[in-house]
Protein backbone atom coordinates (compact mmCIF):
# COMPACT_ATOMS: atom_id res chain seq x y z
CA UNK A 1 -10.96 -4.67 17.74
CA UNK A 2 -11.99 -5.41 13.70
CA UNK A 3 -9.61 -7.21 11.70
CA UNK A 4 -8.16 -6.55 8.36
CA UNK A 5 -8.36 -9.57 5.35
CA UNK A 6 -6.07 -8.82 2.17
CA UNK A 7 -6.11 -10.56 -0.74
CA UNK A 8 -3.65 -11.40 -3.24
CA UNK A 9 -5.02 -11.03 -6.89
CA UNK A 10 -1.29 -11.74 -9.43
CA UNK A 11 -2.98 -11.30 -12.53
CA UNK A 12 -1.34 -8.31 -15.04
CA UNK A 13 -1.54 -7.71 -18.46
CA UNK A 14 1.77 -6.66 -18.31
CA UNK A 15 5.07 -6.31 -15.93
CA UNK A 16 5.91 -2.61 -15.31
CA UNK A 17 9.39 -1.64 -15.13
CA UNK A 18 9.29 -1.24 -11.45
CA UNK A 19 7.31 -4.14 -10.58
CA UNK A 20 8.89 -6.36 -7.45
CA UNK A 21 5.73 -7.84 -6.48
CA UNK A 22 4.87 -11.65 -7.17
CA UNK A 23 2.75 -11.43 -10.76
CA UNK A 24 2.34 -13.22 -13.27
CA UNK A 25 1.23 -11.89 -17.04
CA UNK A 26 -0.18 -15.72 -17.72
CA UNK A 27 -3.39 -15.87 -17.20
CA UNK A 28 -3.96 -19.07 -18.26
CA UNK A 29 -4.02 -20.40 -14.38
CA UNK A 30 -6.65 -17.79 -13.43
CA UNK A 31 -9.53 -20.53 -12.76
CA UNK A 32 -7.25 -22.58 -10.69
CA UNK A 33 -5.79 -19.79 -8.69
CA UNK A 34 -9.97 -18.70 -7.69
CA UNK A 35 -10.01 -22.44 -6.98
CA UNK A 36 -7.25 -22.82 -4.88
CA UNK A 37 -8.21 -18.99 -3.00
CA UNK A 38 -11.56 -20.33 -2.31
CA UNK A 39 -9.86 -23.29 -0.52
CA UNK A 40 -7.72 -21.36 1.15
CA UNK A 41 -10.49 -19.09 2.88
CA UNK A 42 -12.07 -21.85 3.91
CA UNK A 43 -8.96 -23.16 5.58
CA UNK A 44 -8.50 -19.60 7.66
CA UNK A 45 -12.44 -18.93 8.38
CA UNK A 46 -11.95 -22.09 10.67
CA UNK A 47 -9.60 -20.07 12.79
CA UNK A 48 -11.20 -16.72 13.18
CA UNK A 49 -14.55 -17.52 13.63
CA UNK A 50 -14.60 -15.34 16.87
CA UNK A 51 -13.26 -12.64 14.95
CA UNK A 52 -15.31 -9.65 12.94
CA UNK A 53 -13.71 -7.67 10.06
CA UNK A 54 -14.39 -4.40 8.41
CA UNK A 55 -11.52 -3.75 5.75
CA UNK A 56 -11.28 -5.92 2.98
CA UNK A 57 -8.67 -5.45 0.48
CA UNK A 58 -8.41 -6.87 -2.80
CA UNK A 59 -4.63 -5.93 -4.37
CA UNK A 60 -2.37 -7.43 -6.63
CA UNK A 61 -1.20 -7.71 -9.36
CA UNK A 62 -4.11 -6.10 -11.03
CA UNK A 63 -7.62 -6.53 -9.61
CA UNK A 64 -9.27 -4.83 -11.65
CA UNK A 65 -8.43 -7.26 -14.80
CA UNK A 66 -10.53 -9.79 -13.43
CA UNK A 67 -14.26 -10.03 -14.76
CA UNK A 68 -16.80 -8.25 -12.25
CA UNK A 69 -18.27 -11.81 -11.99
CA UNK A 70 -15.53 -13.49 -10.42
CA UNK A 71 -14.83 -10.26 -8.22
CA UNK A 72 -18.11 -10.69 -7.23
CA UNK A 73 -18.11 -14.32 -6.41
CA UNK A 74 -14.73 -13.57 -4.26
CA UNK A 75 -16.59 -11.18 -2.28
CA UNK A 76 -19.44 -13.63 -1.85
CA UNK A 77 -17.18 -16.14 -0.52
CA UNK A 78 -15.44 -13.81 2.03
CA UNK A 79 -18.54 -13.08 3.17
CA UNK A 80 -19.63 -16.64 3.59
CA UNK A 81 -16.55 -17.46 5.42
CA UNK A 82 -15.78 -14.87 7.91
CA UNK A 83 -18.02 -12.05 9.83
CA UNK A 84 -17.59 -8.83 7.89
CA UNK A 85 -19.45 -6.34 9.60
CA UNK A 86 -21.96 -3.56 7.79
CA UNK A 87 -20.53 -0.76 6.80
CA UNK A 88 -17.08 -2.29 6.31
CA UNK A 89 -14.53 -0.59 4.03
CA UNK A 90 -13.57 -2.59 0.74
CA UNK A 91 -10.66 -2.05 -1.64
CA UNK A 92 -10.42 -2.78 -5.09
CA UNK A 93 -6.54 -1.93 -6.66
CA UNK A 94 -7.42 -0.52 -10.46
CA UNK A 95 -5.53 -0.19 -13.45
CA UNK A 96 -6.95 3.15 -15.40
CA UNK A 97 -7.15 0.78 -18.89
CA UNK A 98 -9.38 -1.49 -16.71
CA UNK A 99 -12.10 1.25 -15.96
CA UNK A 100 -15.24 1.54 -17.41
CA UNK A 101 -18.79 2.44 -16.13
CA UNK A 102 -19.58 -0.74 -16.61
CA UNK A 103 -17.21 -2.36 -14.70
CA UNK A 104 -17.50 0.33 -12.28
CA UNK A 105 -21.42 -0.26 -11.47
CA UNK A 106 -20.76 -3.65 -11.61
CA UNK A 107 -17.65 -3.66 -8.67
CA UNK A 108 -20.33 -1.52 -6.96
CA UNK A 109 -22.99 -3.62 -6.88
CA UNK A 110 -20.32 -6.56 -5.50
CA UNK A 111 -19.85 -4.58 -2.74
CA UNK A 112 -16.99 -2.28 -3.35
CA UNK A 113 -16.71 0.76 -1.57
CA UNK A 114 -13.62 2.57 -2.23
CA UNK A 115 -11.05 1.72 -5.47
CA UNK A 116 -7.70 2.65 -5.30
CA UNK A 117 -6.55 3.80 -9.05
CA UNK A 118 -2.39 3.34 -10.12
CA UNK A 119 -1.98 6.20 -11.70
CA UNK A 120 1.88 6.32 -11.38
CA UNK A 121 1.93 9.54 -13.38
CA UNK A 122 -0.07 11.82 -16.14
CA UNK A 123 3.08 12.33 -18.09
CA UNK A 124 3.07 9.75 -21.13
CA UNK A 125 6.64 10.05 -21.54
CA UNK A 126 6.78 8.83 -18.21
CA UNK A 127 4.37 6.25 -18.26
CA UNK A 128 5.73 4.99 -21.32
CA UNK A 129 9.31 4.93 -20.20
CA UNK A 130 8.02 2.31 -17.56
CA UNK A 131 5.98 0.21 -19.62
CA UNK A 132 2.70 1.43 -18.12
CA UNK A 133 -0.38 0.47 -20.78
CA UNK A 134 -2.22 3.32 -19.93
CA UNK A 135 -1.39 7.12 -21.45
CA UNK A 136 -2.76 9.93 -19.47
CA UNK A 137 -5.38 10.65 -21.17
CA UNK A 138 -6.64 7.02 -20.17
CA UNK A 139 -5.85 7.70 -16.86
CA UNK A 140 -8.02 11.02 -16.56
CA UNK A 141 -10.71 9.68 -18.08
CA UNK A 142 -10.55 6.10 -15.62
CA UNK A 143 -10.50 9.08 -12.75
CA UNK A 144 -13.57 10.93 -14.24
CA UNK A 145 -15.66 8.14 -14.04
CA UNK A 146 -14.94 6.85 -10.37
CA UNK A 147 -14.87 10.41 -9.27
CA UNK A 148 -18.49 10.98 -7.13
CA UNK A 149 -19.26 7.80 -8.41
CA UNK A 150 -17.79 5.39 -5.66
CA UNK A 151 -17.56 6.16 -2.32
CA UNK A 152 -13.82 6.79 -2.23
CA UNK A 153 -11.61 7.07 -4.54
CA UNK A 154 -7.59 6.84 -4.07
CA UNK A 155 -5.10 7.74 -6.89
CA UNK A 156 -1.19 6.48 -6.37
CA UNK A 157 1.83 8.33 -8.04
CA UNK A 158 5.64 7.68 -8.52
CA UNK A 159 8.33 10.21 -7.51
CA UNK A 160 11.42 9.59 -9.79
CA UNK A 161 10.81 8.05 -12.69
CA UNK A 162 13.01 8.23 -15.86
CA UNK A 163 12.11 11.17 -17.95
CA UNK A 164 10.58 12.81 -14.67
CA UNK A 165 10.99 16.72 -14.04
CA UNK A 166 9.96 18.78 -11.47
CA UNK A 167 7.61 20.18 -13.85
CA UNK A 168 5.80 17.41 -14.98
CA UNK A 169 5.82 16.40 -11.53
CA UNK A 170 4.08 18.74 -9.91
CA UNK A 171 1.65 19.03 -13.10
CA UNK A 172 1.00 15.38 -12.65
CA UNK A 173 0.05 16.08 -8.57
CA UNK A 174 -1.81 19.06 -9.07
CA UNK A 175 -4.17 17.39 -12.20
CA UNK A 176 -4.80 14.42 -9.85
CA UNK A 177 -5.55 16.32 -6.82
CA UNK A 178 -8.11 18.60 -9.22
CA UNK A 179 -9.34 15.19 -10.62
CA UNK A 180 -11.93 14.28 -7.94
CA UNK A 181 -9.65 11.90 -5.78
CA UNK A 182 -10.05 11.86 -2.23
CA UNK A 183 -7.34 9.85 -1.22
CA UNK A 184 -3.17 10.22 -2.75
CA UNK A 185 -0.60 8.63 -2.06
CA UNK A 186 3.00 8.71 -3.96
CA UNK A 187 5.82 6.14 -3.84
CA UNK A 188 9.66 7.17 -4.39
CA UNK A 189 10.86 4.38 -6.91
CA UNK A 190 12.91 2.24 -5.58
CA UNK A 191 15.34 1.61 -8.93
CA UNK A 192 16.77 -1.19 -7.03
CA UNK A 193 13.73 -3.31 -7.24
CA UNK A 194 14.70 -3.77 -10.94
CA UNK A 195 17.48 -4.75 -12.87
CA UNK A 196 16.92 -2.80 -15.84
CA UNK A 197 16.23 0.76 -13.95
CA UNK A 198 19.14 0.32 -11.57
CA UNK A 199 21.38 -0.22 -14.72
CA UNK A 200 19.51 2.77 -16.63
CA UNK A 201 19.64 5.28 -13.64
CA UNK A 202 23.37 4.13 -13.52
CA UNK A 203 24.17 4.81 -17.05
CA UNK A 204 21.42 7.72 -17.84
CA UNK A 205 21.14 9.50 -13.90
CA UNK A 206 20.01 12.86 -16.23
CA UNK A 207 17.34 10.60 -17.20
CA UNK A 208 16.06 10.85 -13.26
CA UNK A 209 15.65 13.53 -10.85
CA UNK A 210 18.42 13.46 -8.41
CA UNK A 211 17.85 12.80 -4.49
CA UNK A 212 17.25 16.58 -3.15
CA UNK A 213 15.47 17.26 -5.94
CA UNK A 214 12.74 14.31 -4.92
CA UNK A 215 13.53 15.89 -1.53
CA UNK A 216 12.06 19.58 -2.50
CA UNK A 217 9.27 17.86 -4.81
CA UNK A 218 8.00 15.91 -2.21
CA UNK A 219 7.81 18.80 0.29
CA UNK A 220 6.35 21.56 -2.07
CA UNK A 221 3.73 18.22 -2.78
CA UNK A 222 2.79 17.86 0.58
CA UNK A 223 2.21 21.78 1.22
CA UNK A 224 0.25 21.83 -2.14
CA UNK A 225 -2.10 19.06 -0.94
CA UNK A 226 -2.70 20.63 2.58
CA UNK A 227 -3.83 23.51 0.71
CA UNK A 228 -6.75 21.56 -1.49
CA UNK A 229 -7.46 20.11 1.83
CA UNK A 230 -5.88 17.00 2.38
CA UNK A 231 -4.34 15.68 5.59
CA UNK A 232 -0.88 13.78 5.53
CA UNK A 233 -1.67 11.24 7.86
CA UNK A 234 0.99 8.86 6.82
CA UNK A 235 4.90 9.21 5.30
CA UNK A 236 3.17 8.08 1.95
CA UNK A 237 -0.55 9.22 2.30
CA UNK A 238 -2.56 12.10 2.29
CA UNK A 239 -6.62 11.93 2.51
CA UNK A 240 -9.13 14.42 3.10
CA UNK A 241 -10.46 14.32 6.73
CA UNK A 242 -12.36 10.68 7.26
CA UNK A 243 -11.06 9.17 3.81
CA UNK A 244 -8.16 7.62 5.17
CA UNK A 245 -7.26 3.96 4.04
CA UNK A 246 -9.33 2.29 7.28
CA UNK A 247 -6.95 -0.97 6.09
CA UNK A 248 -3.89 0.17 5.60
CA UNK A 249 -4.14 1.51 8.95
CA UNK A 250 -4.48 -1.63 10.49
CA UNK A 251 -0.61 -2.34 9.14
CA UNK A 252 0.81 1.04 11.37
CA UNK A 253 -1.21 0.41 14.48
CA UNK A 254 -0.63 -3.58 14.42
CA UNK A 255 -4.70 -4.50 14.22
CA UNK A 256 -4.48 -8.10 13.42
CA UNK A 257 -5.01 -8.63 9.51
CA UNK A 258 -5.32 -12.06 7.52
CA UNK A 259 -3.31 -12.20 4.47
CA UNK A 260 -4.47 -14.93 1.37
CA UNK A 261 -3.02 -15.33 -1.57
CA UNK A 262 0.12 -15.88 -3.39
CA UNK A 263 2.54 -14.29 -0.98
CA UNK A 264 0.46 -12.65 0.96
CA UNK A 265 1.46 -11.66 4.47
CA UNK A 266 -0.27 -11.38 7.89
CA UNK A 267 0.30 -9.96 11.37
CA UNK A 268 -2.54 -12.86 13.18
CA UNK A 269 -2.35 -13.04 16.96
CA UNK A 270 1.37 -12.63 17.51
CA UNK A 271 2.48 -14.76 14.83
CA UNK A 272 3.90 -12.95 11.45
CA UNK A 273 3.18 -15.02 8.20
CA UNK A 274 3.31 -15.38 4.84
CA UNK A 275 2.66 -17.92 1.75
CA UNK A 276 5.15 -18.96 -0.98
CA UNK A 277 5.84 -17.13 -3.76
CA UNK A 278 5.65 -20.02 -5.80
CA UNK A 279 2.10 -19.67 -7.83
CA UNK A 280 2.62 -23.75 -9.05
CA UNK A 281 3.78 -24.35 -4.89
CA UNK A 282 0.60 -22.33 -4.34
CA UNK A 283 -1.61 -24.39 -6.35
CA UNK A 284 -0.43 -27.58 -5.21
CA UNK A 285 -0.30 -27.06 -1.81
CA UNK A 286 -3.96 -26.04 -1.64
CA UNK A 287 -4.51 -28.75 -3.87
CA UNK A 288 -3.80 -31.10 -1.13
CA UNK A 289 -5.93 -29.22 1.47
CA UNK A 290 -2.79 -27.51 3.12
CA UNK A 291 -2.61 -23.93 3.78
CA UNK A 292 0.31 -22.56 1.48
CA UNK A 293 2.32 -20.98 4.27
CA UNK A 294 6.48 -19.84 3.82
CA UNK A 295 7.14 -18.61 7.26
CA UNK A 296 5.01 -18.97 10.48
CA UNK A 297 7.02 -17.36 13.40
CA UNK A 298 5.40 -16.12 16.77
CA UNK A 299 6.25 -12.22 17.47
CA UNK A 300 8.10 -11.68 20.61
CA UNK A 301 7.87 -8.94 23.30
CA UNK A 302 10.71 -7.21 22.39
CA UNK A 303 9.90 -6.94 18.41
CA UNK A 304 5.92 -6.15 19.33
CA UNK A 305 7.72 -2.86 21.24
CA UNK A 306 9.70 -2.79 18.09
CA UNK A 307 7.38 -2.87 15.67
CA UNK A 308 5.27 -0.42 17.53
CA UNK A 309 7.60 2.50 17.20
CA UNK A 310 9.02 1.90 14.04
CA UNK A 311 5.50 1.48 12.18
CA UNK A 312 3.95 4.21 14.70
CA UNK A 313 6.75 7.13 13.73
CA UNK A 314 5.14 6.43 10.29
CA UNK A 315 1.70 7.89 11.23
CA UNK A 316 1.37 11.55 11.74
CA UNK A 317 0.05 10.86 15.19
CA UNK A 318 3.36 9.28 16.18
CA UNK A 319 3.56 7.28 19.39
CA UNK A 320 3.76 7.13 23.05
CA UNK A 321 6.93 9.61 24.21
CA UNK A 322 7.69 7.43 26.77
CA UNK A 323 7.93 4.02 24.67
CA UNK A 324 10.25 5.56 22.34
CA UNK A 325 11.98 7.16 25.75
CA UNK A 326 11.89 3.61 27.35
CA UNK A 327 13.08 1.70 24.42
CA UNK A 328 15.99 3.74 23.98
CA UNK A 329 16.69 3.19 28.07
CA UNK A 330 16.62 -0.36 28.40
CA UNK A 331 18.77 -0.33 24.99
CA UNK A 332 21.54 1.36 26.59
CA UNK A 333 22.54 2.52 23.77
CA UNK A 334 24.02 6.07 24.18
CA UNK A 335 24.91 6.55 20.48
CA UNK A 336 20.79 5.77 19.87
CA UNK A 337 20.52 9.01 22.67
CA UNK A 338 21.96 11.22 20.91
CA UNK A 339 21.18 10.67 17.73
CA UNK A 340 17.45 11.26 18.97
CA UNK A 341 18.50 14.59 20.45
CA UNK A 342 19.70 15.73 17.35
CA UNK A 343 16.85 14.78 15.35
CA UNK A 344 14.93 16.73 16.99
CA UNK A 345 17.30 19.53 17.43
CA UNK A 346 17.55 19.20 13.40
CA UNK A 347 13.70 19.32 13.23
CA UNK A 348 13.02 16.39 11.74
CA UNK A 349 11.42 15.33 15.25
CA UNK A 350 8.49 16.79 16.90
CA UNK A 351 7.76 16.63 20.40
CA UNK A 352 4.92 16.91 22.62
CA UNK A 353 4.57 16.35 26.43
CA UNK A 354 3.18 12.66 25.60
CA UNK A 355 3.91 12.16 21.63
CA UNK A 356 6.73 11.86 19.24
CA UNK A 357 6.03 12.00 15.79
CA UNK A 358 8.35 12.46 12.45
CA UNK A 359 7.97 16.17 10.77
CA UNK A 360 7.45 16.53 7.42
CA UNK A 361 11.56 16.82 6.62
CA UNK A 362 11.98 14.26 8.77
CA UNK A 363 9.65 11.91 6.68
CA UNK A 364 12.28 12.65 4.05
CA UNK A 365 14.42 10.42 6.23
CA UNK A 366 12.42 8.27 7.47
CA UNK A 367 14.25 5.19 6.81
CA UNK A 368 17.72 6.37 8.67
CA UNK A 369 15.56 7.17 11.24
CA UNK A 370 13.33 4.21 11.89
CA UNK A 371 15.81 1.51 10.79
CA UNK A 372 17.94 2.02 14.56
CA UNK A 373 14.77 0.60 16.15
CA UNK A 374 14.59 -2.31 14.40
């Protein structure tokens, strides 16, 4: 089985409103951080040298703000290091103010197959009320030139940002589904992530659409998409048929993946991991030839089995009927039982001699559903 390598890239112009990811807006530290990553994947080729990849996925932060060059000499290290096989899938994360044709020959010629553009939204109103650099109009025109020029090409919207409607909504969905994307997938903010738009939904909720009408938006989305011929293969993703993120599947079907980078995570033969958060920890620990790791725990039986439904129910193809059935045996837990059987009485359940997968309203409530197997 291939492996998955992600790397962490922290580098923004700017901090959008909903950001909860480890960045940083100084770039100042850029050289060191390459110099310290290139350590680092030395450090981890020396265990997975029996081991061949084909996803590599450069996110962030913002990718894309880095000079082709160094993007370039990344990939040339990763390929130096570790046995990434023809034909592999690579990811570059894009800002729309970062694309040009340029830059977009140039991340070709590196070895970039498919670049995954943050959209967020076509509304500038929206964008705006975020702190997004981009306008639409940038964003349309960032889409135009990747579109039929790079293998595959993802776009990523929000559902419920401040100043949102269900009009500009679904004008936002529609004008990136027409835009040449083969690949969408759309977030609910998560207010909570941020100080500032937790206080403002507080104080302003007309500002926001309210939960069922994210509910109806996200259906009627979903429908729409199936129509221009994309599959929803995942709660959050839709692709048309054989454009599917190759590595972010890895994640849902627990394919070992190496994570490097500030706070980067990995699932690595049993063991889940992750490095500090710290960018100065990050440095220095590298700097001393030690790999710049938080947590290192091994993954037991019972979580694998876990992990396995919880992830799994995410994936249109579900999993195994009678691992969920099992599970819920050997939990004894009769509340658990029922609660199953009225799922899928409810519909949001459906159920197949061998499978059990979420519907599409019960991807709506995903989280009430897949937190009880945890």
């Amino acid at each position: 089985m291939n492996a998955g390598l992600y790397v962490h890239l922290p580098y923004c112009a700017s901090r959008c409103g909903y950001c909860a990811f480890a960045v940083t807006t100084d770039g100042s530290t850029r050289g060191a951080y390459l110099d310290a990553l290139a350590r680092e994947i030395d450090l981890v080729a020396a265990e997975a040298r029996d081991q061949r990849f084909d996803t590599v996925y450069l996110g962030g932060g913002t990718p894309s703000l880095l000079p082709p060059s160094d993007i370039a000499g990344l990939l040339d290290r990763i390929r130096g290091a570790f046995d990434v096989a023809a034909g592999s899938e690579v990811t570059l994360e894009a800002n729309p103010e970062d694309v040009t044709a340029a830059r977009r020959d140039a991340w070709m010629a590196a070895g970039v197959t498919r670049v995954s553009v943050g959209v967020q939204s076509l509304s500038d109103r929206e964008l705006a009320a975020v702190g997004r650099r981009h306008d639409a109009a940038r964003a349309r025109e960032a889409l135009a030139l990747l579109a039929g020029r790079v293998p595959s090409l993802s776009g990523d919207l929000i559902l419920g940002l401040p100043e949102q409607t269900a009009g500009s909504f679904r004008a936002s969905a529609r004008a990136l589904a027409e835009s040449g994307v083969d690949h969408v997938s759309v977030y609910l903010l998560e207010a909570d992530k941020s100080k500032a738009l937790e206080e403002d939904r507080r104080e302003h909720p007309e500002r926001y659409p309210d939960d069922d009408a994210q509910a109806a938006l996200w259906l009627e989305l979903s429908e729409e998409l199936r129509r221009r011929g994309f599959e929803h293969y995942e709660i959050s993703n839709w692709a048309r048929p054989g454009r599917a993120s190759r590595h972010n599947r890895k994640y849902w079907e627990r394919t070992p993946t190496l994570g490097l980078g500030l706070s980067a995570h990995e699932l690595w033969r049993e063991r889940r991991r992750a490095n500090v958060a710290s960018l100065p920890a990050y440095l220095e620990r590298l700097g001393t030839g030690e790999r710049p790791v938080a947590l290192d725990r091994e993954v037991g039986a019972e979580e694998r089995e876990s992990e396995r439904i919880v992830l799994g129910l995410r994936l249109v193809d579900g999993v195994a009927r009678d691992e969920v059935e099992s599970w819920i045996a050997r939990r004894g837990d009769a509340r658990l039982r029922e609660d199953w059987e009225a799922w899928r009485e409810a519909g949001l359940l459906r159920q197949t001699a061998d499978r059990v997968a979420l519907t599409e309203r019960g991807g709506l409530v995903s989280n009430d559903i897949l937190c009880r197997f945890l």
